[in-house]
PDB file of N, CA and C in Angstrom:
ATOM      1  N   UNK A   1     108.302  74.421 104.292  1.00  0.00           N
ATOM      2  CA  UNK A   1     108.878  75.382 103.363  1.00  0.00           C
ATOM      3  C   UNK A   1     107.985  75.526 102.136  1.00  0.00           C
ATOM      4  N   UNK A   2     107.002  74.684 101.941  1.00  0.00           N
ATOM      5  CA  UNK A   2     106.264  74.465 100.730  1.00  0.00           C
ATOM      6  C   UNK A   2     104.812  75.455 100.967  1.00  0.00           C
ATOM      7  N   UNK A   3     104.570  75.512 102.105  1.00  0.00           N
ATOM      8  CA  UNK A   3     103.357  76.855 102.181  1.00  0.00           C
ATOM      9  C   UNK A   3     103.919  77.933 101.992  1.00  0.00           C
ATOM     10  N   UNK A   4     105.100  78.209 102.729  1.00  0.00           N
ATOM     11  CA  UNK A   4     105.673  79.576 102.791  1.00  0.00           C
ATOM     12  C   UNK A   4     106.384  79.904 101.403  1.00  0.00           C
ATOM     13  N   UNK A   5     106.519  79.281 100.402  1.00  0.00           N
ATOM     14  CA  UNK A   5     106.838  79.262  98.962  1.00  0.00           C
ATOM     15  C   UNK A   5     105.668  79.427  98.410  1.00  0.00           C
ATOM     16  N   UNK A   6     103.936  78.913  98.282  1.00  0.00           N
ATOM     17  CA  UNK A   6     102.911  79.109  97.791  1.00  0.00           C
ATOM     18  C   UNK A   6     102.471  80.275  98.443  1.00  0.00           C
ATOM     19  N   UNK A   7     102.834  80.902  99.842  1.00  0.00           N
ATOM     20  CA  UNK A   7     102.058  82.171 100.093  1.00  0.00           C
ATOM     21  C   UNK A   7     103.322  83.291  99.693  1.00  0.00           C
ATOM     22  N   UNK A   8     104.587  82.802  99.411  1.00  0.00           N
ATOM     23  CA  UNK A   8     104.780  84.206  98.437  1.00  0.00           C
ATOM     24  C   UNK A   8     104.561  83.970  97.225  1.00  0.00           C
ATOM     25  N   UNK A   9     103.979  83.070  96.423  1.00  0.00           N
ATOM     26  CA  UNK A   9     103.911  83.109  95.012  1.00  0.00           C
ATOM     27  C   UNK A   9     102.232  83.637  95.053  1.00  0.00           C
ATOM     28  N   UNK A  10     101.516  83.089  95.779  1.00  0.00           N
ATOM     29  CA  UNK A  10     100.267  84.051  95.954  1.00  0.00           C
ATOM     30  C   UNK A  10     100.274  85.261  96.098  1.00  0.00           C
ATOM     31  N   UNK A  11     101.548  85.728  96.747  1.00  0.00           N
ATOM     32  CA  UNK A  11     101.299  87.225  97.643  1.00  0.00           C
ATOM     33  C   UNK A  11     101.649  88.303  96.432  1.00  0.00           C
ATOM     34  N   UNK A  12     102.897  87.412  95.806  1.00  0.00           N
ATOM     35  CA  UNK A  12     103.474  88.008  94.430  1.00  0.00           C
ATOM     36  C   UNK A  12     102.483  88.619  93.597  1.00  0.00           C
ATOM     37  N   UNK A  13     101.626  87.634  93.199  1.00  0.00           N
ATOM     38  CA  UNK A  13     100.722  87.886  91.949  1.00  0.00           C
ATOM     39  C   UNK A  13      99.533  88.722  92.702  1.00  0.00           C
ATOM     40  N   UNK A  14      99.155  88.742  93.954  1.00  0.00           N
ATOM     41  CA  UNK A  14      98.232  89.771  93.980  1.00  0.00           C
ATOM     42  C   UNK A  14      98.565  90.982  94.232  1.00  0.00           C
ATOM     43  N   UNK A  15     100.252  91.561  94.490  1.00  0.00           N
ATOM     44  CA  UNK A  15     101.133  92.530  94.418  1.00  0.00           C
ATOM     45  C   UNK A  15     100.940  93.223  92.539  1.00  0.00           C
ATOM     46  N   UNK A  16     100.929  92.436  92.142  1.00  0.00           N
ATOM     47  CA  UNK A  16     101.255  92.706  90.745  1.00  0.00           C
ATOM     48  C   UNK A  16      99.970  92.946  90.049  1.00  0.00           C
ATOM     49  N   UNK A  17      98.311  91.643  90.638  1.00  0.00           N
ATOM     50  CA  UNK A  17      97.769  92.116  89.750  1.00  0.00           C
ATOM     51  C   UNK A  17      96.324  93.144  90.483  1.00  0.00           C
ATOM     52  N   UNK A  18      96.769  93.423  92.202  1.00  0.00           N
ATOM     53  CA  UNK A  18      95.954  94.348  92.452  1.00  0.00           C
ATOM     54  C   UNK A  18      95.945  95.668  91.960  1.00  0.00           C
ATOM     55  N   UNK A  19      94.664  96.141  92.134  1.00  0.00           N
ATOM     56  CA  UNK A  19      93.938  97.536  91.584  1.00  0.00           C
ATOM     57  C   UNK A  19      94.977  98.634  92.012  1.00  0.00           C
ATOM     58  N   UNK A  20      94.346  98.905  92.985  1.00  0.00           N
ATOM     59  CA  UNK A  20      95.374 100.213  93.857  1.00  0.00           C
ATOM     60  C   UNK A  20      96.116  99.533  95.000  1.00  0.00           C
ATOM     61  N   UNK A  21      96.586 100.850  95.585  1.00  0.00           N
ATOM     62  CA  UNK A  21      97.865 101.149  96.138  1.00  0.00           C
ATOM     63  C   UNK A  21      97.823 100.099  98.007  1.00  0.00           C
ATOM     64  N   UNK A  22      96.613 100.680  98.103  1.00  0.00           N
ATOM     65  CA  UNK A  22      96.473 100.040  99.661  1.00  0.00           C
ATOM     66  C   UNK A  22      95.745  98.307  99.520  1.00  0.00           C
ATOM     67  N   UNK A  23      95.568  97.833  98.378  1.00  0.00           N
ATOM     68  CA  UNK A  23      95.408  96.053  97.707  1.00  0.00           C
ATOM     69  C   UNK A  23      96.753  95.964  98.156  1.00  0.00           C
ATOM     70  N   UNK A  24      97.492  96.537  97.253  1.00  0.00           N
ATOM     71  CA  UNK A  24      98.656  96.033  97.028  1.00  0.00           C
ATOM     72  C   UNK A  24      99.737  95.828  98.517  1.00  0.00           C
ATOM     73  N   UNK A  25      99.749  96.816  99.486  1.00  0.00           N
ATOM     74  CA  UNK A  25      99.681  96.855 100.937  1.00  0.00           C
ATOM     75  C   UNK A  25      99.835  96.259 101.157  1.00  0.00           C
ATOM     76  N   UNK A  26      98.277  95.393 101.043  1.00  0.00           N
ATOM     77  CA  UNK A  26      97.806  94.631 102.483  1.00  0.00           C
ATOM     78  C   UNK A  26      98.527  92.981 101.819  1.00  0.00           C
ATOM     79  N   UNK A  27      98.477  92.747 100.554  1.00  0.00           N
ATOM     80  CA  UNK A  27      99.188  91.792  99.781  1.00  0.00           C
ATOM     81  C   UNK A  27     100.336  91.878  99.869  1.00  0.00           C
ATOM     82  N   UNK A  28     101.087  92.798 100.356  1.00  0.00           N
ATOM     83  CA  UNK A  28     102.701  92.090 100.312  1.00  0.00           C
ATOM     84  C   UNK A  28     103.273  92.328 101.971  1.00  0.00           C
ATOM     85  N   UNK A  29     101.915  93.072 103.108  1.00  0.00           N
ATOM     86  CA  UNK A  29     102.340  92.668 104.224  1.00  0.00           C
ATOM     87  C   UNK A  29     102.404  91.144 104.700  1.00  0.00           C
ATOM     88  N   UNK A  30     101.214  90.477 103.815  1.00  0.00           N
ATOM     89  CA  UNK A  30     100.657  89.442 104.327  1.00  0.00           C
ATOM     90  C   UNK A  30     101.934  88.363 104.067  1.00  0.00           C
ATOM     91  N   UNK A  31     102.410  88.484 102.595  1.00  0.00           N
ATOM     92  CA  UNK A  31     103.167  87.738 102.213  1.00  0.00           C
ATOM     93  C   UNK A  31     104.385  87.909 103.379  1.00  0.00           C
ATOM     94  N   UNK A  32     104.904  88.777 103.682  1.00  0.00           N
ATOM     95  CA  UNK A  32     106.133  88.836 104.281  1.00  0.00           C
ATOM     96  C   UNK A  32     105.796  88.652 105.570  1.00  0.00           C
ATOM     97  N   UNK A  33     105.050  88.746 106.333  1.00  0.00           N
ATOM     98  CA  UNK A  33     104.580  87.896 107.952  1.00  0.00           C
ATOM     99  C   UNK A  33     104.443  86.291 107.381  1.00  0.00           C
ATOM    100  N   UNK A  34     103.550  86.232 106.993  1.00  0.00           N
ATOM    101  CA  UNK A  34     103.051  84.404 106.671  1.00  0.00           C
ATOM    102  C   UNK A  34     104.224  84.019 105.890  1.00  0.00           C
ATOM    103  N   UNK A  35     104.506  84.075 104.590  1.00  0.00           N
ATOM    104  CA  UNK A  35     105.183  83.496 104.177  1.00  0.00           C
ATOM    105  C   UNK A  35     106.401  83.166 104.022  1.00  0.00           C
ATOM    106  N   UNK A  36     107.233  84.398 104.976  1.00  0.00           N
ATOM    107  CA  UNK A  36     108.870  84.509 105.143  1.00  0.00           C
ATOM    108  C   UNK A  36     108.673  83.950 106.164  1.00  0.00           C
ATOM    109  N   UNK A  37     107.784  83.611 107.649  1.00  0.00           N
ATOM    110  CA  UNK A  37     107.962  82.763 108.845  1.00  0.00           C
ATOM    111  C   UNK A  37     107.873  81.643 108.076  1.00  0.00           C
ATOM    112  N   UNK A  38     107.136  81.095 107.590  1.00  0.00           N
ATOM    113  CA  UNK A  38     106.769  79.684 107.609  1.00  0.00           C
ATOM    114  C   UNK A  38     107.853  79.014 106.522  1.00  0.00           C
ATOM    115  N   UNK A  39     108.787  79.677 105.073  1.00  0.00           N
ATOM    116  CA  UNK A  39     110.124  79.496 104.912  1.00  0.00           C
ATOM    117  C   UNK A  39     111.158  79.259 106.250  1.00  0.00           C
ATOM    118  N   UNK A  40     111.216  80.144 106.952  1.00  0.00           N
ATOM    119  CA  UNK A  40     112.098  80.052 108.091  1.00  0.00           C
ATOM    120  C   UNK A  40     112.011  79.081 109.204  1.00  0.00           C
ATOM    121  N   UNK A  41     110.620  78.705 109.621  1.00  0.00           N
ATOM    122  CA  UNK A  41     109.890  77.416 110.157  1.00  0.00           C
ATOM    123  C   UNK A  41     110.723  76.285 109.853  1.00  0.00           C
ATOM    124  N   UNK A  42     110.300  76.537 108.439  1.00  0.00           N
ATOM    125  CA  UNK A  42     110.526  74.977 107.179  1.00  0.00           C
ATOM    126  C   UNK A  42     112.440  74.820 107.375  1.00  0.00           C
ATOM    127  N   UNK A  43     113.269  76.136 107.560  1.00  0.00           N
ATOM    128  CA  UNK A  43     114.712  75.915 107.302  1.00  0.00           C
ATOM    129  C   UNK A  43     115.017  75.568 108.913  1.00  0.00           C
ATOM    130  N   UNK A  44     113.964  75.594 110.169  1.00  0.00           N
ATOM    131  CA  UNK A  44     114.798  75.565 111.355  1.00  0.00           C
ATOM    132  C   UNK A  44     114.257  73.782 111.774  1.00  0.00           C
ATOM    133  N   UNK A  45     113.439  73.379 110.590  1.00  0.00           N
ATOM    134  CA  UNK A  45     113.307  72.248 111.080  1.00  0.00           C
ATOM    135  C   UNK A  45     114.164  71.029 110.163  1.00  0.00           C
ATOM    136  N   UNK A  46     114.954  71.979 108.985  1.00  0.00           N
ATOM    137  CA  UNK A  46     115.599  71.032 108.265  1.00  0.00           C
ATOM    138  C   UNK A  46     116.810  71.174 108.771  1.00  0.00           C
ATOM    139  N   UNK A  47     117.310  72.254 109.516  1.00  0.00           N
ATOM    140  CA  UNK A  47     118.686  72.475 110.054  1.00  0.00           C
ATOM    141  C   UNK A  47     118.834  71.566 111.152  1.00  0.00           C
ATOM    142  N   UNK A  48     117.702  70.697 112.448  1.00  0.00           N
ATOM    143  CA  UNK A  48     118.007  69.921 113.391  1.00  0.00           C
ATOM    144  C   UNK A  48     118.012  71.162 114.449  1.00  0.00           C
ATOM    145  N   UNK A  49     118.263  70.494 115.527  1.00  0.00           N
ATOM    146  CA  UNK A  49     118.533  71.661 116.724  1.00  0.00           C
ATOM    147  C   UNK A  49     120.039  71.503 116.792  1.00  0.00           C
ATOM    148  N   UNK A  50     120.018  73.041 116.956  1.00  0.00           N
ATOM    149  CA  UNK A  50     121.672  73.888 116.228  1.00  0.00           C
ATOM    150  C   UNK A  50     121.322  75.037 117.064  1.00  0.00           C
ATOM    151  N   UNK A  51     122.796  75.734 116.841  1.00  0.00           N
ATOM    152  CA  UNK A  51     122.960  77.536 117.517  1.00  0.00           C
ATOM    153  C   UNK A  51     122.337  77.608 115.898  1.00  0.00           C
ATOM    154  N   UNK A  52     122.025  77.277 115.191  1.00  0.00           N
ATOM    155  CA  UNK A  52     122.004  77.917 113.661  1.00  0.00           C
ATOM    156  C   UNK A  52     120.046  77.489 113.649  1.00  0.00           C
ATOM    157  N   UNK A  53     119.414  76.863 114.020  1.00  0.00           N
ATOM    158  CA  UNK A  53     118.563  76.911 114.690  1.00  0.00           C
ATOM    159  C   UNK A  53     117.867  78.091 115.635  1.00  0.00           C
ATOM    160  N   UNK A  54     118.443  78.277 116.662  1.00  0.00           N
ATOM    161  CA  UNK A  54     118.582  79.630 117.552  1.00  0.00           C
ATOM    162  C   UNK A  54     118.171  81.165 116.626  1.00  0.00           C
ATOM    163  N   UNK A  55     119.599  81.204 115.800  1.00  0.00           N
ATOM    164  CA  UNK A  55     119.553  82.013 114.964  1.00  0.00           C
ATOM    165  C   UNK A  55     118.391  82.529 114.204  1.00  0.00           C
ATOM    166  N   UNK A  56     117.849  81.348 113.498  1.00  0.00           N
ATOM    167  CA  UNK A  56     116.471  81.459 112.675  1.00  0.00           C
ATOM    168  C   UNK A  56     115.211  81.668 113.585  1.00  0.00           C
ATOM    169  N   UNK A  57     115.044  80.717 115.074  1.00  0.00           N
ATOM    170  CA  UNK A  57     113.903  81.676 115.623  1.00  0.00           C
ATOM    171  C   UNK A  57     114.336  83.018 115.927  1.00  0.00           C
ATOM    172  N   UNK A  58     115.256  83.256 116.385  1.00  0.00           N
ATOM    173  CA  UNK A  58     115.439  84.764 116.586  1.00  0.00           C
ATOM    174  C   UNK A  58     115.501  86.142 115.429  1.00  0.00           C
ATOM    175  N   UNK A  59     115.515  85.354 114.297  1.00  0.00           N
ATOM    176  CA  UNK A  59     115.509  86.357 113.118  1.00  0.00           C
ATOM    177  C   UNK A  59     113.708  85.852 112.604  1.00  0.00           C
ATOM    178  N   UNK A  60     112.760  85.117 112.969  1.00  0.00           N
ATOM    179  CA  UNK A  60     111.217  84.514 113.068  1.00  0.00           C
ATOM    180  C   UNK A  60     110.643  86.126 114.167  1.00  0.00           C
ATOM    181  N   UNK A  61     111.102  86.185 114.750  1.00  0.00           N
ATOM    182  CA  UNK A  61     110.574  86.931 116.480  1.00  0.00           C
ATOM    183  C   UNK A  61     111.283  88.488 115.564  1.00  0.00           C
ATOM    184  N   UNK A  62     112.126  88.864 114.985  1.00  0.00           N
ATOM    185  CA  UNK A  62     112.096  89.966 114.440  1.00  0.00           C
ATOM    186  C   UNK A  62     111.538  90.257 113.514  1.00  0.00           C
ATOM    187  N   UNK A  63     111.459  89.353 112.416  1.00  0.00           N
ATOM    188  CA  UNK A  63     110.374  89.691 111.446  1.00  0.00           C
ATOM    189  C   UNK A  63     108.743  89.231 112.000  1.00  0.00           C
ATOM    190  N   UNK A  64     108.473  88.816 113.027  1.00  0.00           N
ATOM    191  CA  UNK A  64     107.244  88.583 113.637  1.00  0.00           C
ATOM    192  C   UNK A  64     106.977  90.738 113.999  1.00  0.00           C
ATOM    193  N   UNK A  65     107.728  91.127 114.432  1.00  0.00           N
ATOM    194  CA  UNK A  65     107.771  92.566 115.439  1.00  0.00           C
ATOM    195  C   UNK A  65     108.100  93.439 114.285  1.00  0.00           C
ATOM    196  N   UNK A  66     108.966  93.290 113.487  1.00  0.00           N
ATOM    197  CA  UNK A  66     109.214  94.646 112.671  1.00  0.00           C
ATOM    198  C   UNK A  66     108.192  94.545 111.177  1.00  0.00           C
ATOM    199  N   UNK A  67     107.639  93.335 110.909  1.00  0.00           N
ATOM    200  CA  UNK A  67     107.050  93.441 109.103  1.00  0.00           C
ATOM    201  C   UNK A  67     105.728  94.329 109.889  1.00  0.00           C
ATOM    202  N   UNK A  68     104.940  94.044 110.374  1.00  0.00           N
ATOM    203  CA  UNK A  68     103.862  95.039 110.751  1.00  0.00           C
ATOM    204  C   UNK A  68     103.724  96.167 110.926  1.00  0.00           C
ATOM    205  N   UNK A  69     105.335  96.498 111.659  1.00  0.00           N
ATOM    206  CA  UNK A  69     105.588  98.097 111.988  1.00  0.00           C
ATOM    207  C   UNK A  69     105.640  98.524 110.785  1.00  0.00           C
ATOM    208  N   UNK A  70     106.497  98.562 109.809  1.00  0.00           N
ATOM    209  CA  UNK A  70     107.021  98.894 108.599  1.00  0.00           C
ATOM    210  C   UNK A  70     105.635  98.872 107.794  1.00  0.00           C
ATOM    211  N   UNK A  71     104.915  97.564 107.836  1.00  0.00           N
ATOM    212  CA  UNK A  71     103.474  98.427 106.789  1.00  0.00           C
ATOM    213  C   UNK A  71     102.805  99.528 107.548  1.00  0.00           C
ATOM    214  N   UNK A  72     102.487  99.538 108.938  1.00  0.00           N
ATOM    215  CA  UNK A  72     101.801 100.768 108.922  1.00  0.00           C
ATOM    216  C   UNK A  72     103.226 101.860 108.999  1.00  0.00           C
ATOM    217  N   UNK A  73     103.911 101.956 108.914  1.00  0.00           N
ATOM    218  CA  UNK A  73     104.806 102.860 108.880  1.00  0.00           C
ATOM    219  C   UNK A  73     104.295 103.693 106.930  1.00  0.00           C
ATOM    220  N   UNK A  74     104.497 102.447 106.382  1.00  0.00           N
ATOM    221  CA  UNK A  74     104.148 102.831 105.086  1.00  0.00           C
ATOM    222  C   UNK A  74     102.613 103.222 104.831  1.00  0.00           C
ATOM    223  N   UNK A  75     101.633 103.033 105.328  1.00  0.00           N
ATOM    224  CA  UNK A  75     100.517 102.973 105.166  1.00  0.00           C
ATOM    225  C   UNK A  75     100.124 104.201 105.596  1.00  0.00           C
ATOM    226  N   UNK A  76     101.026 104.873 107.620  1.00  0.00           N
ATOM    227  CA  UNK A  76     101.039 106.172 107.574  1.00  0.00           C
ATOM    228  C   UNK A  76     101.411 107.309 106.936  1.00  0.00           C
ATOM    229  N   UNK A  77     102.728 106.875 105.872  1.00  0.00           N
ATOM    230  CA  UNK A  77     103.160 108.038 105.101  1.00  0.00           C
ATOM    231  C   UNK A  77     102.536 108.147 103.752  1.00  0.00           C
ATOM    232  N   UNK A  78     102.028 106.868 104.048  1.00  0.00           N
ATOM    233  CA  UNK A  78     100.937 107.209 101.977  1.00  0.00           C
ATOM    234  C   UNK A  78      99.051 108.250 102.871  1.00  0.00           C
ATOM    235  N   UNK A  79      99.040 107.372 103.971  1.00  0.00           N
ATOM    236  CA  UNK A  79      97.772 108.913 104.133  1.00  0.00           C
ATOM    237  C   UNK A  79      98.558 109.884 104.194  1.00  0.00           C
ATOM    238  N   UNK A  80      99.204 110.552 105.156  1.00  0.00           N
ATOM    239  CA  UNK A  80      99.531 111.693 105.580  1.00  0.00           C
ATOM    240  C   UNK A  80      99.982 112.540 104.004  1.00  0.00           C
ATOM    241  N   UNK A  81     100.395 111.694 102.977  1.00  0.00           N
ATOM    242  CA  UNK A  81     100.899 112.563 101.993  1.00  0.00           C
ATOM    243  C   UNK A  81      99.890 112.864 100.898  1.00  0.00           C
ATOM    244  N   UNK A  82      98.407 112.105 101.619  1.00  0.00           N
ATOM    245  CA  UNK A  82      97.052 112.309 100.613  1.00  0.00           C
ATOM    246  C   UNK A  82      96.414 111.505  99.996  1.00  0.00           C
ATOM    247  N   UNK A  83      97.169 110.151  99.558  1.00  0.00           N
ATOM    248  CA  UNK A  83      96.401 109.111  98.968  1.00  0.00           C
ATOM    249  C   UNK A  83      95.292 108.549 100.144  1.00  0.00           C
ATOM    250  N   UNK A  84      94.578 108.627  99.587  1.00  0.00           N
ATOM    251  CA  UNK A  84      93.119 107.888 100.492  1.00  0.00           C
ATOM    252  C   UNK A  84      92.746 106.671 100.126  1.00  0.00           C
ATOM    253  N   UNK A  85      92.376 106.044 100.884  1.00  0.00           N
ATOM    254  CA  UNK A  85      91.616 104.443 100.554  1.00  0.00           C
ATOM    255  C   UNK A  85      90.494 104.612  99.726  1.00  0.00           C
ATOM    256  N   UNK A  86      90.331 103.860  98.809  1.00  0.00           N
ATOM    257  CA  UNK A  86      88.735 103.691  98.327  1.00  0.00           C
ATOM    258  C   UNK A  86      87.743 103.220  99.226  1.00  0.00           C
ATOM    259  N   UNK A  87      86.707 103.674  99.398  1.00  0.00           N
ATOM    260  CA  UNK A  87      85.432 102.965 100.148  1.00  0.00           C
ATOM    261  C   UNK A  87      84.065 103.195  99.143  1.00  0.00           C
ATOM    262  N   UNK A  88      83.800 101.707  98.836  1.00  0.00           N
ATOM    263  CA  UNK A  88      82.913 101.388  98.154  1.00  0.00           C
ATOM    264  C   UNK A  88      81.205 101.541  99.292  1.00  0.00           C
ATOM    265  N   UNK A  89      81.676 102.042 100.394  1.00  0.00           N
ATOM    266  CA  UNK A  89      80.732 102.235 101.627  1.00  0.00           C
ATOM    267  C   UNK A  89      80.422 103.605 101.287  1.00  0.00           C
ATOM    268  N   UNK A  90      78.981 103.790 100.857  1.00  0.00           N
ATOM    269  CA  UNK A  90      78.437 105.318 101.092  1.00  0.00           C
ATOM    270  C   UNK A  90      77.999 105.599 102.575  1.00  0.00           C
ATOM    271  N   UNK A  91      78.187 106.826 103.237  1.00  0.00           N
ATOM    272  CA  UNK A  91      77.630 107.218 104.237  1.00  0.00           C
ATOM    273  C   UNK A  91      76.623 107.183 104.306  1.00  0.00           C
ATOM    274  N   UNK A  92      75.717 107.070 103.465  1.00  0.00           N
ATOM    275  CA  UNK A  92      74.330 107.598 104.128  1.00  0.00           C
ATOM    276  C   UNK A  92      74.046 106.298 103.992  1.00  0.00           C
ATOM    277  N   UNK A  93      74.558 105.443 103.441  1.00  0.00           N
ATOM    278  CA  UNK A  93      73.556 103.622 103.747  1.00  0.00           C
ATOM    279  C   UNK A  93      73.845 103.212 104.801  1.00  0.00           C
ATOM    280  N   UNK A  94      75.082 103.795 105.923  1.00  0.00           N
ATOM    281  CA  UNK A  94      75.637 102.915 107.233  1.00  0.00           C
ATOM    282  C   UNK A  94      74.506 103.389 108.238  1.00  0.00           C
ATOM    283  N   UNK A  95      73.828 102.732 108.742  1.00  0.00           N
ATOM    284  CA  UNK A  95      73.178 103.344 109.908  1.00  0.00           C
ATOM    285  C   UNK A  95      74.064 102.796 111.492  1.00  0.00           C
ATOM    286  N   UNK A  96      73.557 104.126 111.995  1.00  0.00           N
ATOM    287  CA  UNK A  96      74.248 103.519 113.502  1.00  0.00           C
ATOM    288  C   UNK A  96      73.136 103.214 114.931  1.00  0.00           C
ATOM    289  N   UNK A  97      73.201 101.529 114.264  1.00  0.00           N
ATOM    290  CA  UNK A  97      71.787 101.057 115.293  1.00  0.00           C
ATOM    291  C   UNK A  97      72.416 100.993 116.545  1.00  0.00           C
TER     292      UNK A  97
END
């Protein structure tokens, strides 16, 4: 429970003190895959084996399947509505060897 408490207090502050919009993204997908499993990890191993046990991998296996959908869900409606990523990559320096 003690990683998954340091990777949302990490995930927090780079939510808060990234630049733009798609930092901020990729910082609070990360937090909510890594750090809400590994809380939930930490509560199914302090609960013992239980139906209440059960419960928590099965709510692990939904937030494993739905936090990913939901960022690119979000990630598709911030392009489609125009915000663009920054790329510090100029075209003409990429060559294609």
């Amino acid at each position: 429970m003690g990683s998954g408490c340091i990777f949302v207090l990490i995930g927090a502050l780079g939510v808060l003190n990234l630049p733009e919009f798609w930092s901020r993204l990729h910082a609070a997908s990360v937090v909510e895959s890594a750090g809400m499993i590994l809380l939930i990890a930490g509560l199914c191993v302090q609960s013992g084996l239980s139906l209440i046990t059960v419960k928590l991998i099965l709510l692990i296996v939904f937030l494993f399947l739905t936090g990913p959908t939901a960022t690119h869900a979000v990630a598709s409606a911030a392009l489609v509505s125009g915000m663009k990523p920054k790329s510090d990559v100029k075209t003409d320096e990429v060559s294609n060897d």
